[in-house]
PDB file of N, CA and C in Angstrom:
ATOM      1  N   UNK A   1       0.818  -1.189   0.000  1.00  0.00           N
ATOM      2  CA  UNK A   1       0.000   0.000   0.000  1.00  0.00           C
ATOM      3  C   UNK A   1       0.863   1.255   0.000  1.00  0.00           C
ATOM      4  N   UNK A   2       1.897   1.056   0.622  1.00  0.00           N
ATOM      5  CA  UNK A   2       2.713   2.436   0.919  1.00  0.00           C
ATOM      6  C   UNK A   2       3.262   2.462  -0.190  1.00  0.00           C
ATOM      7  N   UNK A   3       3.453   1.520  -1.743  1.00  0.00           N
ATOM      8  CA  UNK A   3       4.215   1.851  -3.090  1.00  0.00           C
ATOM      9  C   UNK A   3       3.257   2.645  -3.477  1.00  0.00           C
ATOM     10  N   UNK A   4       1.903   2.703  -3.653  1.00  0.00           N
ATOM     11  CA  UNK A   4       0.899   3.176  -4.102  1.00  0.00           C
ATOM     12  C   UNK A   4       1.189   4.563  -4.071  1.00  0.00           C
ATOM     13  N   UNK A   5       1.068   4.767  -2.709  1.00  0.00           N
ATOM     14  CA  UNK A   5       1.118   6.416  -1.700  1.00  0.00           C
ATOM     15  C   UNK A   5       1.868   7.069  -2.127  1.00  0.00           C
ATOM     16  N   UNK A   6       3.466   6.549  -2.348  1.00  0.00           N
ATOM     17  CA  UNK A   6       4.832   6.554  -3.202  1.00  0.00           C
ATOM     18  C   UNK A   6       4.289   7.160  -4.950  1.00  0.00           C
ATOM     19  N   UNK A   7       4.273   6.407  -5.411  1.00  0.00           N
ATOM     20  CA  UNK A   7       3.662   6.815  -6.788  1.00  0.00           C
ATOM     21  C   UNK A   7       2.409   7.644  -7.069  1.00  0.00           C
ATOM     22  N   UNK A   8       1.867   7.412  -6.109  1.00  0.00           N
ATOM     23  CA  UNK A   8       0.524   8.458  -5.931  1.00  0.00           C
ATOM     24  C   UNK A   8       1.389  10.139  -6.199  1.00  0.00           C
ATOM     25  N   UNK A   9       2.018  10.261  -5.059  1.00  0.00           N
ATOM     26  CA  UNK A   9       2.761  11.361  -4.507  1.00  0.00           C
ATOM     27  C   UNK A   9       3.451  12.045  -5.978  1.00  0.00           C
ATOM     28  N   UNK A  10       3.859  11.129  -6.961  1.00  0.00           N
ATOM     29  CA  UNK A  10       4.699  11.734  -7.765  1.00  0.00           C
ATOM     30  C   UNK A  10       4.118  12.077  -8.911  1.00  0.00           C
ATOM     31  N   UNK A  11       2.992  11.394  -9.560  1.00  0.00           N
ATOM     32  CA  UNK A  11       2.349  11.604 -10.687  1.00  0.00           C
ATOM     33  C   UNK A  11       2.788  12.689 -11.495  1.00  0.00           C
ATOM     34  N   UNK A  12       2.470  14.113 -10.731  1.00  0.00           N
ATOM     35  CA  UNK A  12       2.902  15.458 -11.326  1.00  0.00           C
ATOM     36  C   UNK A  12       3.713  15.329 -12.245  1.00  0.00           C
ATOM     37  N   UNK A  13       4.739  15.090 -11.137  1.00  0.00           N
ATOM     38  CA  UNK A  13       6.495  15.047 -11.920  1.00  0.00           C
ATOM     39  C   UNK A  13       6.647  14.213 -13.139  1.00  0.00           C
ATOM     40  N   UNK A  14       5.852  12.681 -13.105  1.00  0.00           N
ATOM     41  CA  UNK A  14       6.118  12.296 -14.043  1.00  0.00           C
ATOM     42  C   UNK A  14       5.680  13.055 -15.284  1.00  0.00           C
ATOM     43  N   UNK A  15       4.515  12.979 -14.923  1.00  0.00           N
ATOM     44  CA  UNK A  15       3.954  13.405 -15.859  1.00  0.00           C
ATOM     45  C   UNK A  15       4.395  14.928 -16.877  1.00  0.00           C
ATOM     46  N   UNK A  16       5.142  15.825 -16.036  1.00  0.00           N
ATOM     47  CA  UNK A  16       6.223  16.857 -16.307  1.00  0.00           C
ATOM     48  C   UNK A  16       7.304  16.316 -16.975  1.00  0.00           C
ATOM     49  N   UNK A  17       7.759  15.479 -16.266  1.00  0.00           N
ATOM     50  CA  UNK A  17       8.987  15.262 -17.395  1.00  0.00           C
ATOM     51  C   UNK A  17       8.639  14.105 -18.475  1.00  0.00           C
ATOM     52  N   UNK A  18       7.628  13.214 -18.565  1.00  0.00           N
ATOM     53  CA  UNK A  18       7.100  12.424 -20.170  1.00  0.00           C
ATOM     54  C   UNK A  18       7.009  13.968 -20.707  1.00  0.00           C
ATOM     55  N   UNK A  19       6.435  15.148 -20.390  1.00  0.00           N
ATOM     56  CA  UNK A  19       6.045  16.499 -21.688  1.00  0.00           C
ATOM     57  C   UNK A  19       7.271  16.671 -21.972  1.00  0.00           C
ATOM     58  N   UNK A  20       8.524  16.563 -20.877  1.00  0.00           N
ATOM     59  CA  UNK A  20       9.876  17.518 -21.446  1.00  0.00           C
ATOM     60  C   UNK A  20      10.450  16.287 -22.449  1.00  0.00           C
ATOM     61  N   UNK A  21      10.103  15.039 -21.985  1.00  0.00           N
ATOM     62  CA  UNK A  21      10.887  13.865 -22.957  1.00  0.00           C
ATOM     63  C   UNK A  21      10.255  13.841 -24.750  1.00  0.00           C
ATOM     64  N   UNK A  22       9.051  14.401 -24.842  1.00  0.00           N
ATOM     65  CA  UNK A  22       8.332  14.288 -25.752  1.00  0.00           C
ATOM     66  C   UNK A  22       8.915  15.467 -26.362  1.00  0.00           C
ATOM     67  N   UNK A  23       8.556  16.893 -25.768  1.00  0.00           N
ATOM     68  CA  UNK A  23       9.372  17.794 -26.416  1.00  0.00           C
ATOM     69  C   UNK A  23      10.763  18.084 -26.586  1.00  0.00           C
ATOM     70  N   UNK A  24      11.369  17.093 -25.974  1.00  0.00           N
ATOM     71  CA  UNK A  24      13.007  17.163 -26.534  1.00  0.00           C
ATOM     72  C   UNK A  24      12.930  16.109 -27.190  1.00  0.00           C
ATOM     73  N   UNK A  25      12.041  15.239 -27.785  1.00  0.00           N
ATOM     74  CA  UNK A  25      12.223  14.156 -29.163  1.00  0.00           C
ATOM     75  C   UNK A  25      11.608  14.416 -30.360  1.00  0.00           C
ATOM     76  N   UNK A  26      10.713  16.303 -29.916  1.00  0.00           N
ATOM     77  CA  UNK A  26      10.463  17.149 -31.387  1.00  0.00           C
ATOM     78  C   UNK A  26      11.203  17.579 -31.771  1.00  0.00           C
ATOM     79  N   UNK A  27      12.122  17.873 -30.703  1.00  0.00           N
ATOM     80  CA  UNK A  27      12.955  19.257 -31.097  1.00  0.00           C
ATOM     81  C   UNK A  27      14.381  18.043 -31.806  1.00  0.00           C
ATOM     82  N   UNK A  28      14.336  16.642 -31.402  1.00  0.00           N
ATOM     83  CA  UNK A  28      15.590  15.983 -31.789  1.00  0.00           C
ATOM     84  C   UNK A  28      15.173  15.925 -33.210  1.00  0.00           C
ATOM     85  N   UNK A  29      14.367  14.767 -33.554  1.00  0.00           N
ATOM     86  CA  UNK A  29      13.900  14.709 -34.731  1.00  0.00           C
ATOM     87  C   UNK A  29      13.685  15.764 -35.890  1.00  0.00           C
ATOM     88  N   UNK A  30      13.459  17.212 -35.239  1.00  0.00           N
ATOM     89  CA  UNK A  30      13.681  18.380 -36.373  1.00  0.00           C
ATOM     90  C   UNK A  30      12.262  18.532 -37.004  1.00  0.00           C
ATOM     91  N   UNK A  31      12.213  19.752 -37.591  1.00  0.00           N
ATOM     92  CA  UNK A  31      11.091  20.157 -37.997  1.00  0.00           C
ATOM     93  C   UNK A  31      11.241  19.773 -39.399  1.00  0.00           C
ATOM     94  N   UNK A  32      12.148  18.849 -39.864  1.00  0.00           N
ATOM     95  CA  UNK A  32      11.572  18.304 -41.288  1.00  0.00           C
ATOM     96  C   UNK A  32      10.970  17.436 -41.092  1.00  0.00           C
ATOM     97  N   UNK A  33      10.632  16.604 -40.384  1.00  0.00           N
ATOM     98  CA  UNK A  33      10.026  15.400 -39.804  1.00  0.00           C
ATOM     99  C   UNK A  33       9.016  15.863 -39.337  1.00  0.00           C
ATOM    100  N   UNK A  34       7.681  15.278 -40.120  1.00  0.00           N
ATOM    101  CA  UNK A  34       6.187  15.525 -39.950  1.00  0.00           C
ATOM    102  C   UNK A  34       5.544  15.696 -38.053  1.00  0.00           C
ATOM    103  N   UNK A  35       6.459  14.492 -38.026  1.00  0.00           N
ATOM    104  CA  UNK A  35       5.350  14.092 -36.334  1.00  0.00           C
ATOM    105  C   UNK A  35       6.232  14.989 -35.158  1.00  0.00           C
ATOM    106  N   UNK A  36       7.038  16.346 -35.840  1.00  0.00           N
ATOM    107  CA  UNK A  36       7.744  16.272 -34.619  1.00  0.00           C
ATOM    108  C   UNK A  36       6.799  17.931 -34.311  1.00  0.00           C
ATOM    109  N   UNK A  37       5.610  18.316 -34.745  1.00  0.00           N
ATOM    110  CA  UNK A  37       4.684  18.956 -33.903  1.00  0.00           C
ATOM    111  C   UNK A  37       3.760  18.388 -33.130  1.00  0.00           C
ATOM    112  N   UNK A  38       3.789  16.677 -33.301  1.00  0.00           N
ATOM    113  CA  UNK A  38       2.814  15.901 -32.767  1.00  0.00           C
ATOM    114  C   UNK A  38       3.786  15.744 -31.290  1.00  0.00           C
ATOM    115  N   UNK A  39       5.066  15.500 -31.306  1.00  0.00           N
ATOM    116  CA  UNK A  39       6.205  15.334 -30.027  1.00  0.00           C
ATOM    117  C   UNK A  39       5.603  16.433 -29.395  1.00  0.00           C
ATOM    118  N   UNK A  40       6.230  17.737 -29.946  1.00  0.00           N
ATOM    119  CA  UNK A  40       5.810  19.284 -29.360  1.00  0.00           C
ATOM    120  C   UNK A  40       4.218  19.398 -29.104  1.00  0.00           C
ATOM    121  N   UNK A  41       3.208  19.271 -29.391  1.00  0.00           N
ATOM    122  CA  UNK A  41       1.668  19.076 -28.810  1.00  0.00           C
ATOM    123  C   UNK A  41       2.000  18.197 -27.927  1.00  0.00           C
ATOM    124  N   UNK A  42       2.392  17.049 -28.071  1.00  0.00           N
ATOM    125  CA  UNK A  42       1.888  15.984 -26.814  1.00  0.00           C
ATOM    126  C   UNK A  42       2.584  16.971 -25.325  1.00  0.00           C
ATOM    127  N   UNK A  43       4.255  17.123 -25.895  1.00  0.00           N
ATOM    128  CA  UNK A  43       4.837  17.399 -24.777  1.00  0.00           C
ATOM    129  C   UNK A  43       4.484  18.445 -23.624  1.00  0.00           C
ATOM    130  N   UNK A  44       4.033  19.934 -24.908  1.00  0.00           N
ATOM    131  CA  UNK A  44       3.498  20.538 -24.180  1.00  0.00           C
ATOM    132  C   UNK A  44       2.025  20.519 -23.085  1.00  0.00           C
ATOM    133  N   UNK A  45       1.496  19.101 -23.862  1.00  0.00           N
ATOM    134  CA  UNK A  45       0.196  18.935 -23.312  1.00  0.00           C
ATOM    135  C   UNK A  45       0.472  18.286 -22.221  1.00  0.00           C
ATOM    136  N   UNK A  46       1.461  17.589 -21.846  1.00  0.00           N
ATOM    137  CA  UNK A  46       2.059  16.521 -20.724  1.00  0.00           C
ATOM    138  C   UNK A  46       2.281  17.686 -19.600  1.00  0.00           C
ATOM    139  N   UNK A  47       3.036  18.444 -20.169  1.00  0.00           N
ATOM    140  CA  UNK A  47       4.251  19.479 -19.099  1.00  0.00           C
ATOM    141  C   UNK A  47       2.799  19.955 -17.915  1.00  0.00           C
ATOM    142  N   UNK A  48       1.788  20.613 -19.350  1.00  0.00           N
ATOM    143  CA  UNK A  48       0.386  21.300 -18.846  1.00  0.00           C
ATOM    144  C   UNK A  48      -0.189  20.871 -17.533  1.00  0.00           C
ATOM    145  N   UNK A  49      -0.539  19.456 -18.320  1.00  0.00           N
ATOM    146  CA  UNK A  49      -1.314  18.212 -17.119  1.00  0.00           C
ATOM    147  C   UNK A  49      -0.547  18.316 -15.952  1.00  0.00           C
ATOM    148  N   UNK A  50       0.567  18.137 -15.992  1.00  0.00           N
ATOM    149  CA  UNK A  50       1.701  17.676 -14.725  1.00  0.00           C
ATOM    150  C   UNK A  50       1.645  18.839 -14.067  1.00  0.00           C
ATOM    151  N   UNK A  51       1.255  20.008 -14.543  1.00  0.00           N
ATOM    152  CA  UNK A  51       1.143  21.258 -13.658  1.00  0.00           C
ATOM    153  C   UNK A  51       0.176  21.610 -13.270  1.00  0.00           C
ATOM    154  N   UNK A  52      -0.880  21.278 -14.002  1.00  0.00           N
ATOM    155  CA  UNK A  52      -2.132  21.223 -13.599  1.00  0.00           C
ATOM    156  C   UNK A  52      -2.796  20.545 -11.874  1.00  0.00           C
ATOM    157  N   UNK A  53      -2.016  19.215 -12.298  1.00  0.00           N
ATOM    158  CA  UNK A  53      -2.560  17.961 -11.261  1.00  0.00           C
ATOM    159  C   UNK A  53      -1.623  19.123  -9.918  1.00  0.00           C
ATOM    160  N   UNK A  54      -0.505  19.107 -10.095  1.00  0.00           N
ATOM    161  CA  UNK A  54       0.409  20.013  -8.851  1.00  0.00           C
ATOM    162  C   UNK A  54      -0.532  20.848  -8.453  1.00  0.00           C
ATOM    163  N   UNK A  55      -0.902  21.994  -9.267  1.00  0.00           N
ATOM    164  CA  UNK A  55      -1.873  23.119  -8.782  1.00  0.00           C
ATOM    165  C   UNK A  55      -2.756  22.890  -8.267  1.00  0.00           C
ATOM    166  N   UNK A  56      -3.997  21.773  -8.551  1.00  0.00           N
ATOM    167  CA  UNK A  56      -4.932  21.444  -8.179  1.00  0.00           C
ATOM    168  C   UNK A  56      -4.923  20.400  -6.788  1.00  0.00           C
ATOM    169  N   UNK A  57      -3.922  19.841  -6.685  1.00  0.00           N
ATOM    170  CA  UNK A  57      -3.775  19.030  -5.031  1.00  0.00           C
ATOM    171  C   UNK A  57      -3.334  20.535  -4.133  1.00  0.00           C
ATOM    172  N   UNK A  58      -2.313  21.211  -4.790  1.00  0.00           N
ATOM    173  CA  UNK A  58      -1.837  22.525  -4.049  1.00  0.00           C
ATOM    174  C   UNK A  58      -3.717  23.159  -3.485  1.00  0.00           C
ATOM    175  N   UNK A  59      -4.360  23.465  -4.212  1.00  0.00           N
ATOM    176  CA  UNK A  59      -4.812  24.197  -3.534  1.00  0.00           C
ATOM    177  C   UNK A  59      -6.164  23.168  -3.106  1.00  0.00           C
ATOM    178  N   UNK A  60      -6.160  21.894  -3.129  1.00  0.00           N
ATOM    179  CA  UNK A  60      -7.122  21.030  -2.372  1.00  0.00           C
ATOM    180  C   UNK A  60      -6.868  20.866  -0.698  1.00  0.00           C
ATOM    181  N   UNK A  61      -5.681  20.882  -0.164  1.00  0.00           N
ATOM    182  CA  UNK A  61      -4.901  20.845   0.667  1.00  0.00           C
ATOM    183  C   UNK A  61      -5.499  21.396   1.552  1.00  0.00           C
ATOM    184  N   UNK A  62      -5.759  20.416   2.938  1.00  0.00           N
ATOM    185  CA  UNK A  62      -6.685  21.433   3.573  1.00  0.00           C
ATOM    186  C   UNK A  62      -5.373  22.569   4.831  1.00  0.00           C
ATOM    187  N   UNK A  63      -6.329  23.461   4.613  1.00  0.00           N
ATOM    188  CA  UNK A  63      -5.639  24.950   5.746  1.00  0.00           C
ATOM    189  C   UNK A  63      -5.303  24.376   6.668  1.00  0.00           C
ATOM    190  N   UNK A  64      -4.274  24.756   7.039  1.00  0.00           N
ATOM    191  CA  UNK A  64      -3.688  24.940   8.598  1.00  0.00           C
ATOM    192  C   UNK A  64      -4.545  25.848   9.473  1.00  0.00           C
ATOM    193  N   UNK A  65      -5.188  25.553  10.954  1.00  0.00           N
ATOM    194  CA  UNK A  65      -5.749  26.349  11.259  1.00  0.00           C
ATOM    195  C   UNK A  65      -4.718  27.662  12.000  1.00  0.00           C
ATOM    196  N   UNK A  66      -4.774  28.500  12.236  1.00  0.00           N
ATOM    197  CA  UNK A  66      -4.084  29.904  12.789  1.00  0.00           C
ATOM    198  C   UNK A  66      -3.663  29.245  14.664  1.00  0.00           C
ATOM    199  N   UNK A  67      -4.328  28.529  15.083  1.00  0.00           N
ATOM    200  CA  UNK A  67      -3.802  28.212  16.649  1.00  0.00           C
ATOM    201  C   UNK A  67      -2.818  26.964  16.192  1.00  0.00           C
ATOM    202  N   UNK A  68      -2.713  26.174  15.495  1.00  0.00           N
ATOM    203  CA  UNK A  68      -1.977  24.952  14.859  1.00  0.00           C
ATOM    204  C   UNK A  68      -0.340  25.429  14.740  1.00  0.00           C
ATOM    205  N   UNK A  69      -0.628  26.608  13.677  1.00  0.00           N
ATOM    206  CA  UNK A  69       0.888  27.076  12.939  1.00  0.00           C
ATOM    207  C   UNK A  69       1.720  27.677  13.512  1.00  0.00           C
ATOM    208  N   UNK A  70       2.708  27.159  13.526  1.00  0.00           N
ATOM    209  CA  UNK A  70       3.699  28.255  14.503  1.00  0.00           C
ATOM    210  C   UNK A  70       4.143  29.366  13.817  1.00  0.00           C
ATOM    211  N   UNK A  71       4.516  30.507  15.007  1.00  0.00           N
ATOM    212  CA  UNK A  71       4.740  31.432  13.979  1.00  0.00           C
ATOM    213  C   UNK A  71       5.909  32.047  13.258  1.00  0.00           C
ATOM    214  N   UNK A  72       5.738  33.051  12.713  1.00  0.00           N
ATOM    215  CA  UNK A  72       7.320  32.680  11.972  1.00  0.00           C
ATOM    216  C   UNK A  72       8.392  33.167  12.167  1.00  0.00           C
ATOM    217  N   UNK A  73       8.513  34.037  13.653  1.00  0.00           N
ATOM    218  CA  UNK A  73       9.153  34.419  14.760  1.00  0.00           C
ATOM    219  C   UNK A  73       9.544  33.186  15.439  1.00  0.00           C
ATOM    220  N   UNK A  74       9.042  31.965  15.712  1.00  0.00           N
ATOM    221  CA  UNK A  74       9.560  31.067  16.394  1.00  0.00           C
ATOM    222  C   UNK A  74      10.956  30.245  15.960  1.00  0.00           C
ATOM    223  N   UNK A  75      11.557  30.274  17.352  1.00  0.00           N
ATOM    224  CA  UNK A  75      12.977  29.543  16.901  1.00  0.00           C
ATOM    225  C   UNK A  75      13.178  28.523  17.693  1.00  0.00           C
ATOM    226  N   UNK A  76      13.208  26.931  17.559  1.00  0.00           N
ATOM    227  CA  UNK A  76      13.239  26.267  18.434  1.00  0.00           C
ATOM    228  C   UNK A  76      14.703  25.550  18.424  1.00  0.00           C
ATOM    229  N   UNK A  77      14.446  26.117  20.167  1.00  0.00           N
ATOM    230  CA  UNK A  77      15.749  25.533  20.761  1.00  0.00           C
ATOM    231  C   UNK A  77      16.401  24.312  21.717  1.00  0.00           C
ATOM    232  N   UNK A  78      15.129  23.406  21.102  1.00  0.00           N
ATOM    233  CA  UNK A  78      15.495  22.087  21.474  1.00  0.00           C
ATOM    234  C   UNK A  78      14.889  21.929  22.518  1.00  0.00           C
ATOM    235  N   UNK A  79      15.061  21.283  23.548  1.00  0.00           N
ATOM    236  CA  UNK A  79      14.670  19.938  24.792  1.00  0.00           C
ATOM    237  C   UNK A  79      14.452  21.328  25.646  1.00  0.00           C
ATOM    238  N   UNK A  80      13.564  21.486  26.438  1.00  0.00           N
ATOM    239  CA  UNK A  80      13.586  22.483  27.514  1.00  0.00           C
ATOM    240  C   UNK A  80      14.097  22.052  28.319  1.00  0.00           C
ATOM    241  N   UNK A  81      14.575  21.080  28.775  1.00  0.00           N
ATOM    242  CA  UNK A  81      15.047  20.697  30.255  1.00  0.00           C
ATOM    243  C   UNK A  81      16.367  20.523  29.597  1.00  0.00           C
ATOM    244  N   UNK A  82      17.284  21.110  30.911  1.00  0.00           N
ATOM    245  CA  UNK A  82      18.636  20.622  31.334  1.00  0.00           C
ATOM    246  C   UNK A  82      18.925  19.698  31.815  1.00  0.00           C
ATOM    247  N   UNK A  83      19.944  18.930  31.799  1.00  0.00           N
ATOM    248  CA  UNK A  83      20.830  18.017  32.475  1.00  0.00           C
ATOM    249  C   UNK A  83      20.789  18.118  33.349  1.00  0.00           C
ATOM    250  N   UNK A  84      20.689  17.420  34.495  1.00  0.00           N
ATOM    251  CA  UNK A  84      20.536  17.566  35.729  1.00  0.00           C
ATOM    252  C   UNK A  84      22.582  17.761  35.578  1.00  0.00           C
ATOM    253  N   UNK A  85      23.046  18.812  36.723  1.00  0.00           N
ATOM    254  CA  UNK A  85      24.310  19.148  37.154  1.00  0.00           C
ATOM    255  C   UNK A  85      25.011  18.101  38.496  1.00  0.00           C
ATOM    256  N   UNK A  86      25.917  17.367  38.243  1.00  0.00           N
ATOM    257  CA  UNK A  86      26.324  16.683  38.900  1.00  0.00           C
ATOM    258  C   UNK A  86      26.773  17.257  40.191  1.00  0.00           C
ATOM    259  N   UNK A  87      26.868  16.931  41.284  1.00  0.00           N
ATOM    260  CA  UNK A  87      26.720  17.636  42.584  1.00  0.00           C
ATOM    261  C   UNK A  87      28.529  17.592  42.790  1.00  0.00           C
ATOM    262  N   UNK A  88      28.816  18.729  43.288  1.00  0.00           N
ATOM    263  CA  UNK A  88      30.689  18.657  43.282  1.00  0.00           C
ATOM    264  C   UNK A  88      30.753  17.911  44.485  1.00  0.00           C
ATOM    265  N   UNK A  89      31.967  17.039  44.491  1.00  0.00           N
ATOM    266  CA  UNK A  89      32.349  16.710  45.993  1.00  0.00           C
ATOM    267  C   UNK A  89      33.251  17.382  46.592  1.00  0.00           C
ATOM    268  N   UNK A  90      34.126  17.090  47.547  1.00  0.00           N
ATOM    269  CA  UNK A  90      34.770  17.815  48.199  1.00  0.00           C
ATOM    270  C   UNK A  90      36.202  18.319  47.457  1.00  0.00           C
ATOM    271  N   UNK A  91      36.402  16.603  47.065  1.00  0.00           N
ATOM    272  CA  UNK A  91      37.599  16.928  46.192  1.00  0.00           C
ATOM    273  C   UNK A  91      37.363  17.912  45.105  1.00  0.00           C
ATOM    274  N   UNK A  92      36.502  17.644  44.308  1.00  0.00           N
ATOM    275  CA  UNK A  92      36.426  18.867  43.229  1.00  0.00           C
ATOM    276  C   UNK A  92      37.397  20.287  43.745  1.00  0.00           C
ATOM    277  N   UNK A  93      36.159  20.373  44.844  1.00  0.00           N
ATOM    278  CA  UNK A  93      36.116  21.891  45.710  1.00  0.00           C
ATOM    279  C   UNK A  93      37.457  22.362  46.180  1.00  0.00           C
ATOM    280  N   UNK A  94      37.950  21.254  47.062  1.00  0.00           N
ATOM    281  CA  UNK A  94      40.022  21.725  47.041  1.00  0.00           C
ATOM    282  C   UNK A  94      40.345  21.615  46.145  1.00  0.00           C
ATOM    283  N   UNK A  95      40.331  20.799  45.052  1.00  0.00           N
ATOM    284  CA  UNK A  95      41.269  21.121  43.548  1.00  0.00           C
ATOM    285  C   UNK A  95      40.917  22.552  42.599  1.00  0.00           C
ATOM    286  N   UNK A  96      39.650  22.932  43.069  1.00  0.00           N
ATOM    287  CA  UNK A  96      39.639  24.261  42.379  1.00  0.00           C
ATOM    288  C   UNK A  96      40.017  25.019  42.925  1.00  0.00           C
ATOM    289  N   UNK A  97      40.343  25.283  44.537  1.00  0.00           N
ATOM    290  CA  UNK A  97      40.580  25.938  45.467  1.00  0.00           C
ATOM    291  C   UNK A  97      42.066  26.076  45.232  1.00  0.00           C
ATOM    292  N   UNK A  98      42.668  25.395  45.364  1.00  0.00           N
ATOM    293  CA  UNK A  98      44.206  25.396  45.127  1.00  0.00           C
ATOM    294  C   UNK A  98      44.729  25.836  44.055  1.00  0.00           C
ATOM    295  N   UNK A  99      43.719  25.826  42.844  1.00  0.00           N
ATOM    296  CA  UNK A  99      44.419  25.819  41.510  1.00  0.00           C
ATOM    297  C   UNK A  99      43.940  27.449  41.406  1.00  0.00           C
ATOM    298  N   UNK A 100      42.660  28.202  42.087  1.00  0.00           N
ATOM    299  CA  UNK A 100      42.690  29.482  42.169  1.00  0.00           C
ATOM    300  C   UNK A 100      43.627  29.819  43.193  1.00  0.00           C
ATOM    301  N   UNK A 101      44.664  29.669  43.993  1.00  0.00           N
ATOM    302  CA  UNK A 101      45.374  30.164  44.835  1.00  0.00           C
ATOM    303  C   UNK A 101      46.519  30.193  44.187  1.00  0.00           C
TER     304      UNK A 101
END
């Protein structure tokens, strides 16, 4: 099911680049060659579709509601909690003591 979702997801694109493959096999073949406005129609008609289908999921998409979205001032800075700080022992306390003296 999840290949589906996968290929679901991409359609657009393909479908964008079959128009660019079609119109770069008008433009190979040359305009002495009859079918190469039929390459250039299809391709451009492909590129169309593939932008089409994009636009039309784009704006099917349902809204974010305004309490949901963060805003765009926000900067997140990770885990709110600290490390708990290991408690010094004594020794610590004379070895810093000495080494400030």
């Amino acid at each position: 099911m999840k290949l589906f979702s996968i290929v679901f997801e991409r359609i657009p694109l393909v479908w964008f680049l079959l128009g660019l493959l079609f119109f770069a096999t008008g433009l190979y073949v040359g305009f002495d060659n009859r079918f190469s406005f039929v390459y250039l129609t299809v391709g451009a008609g492909c590129c169309a579709y593939g932008v089409a289908i994009m636009l039309f999921r784009f704006m099917e998409q349902p809204k974010q509601k305004t309490a949901t979205r963060l805003s765009p001032n926000f900067i997140s800075l990770g885990s709110t909690e600290s490390l708990p700080v290991a408690p010094k022992t004594d020794e610590d306390q004379t070895a810093a003591q000495s080494a400030a003296e």
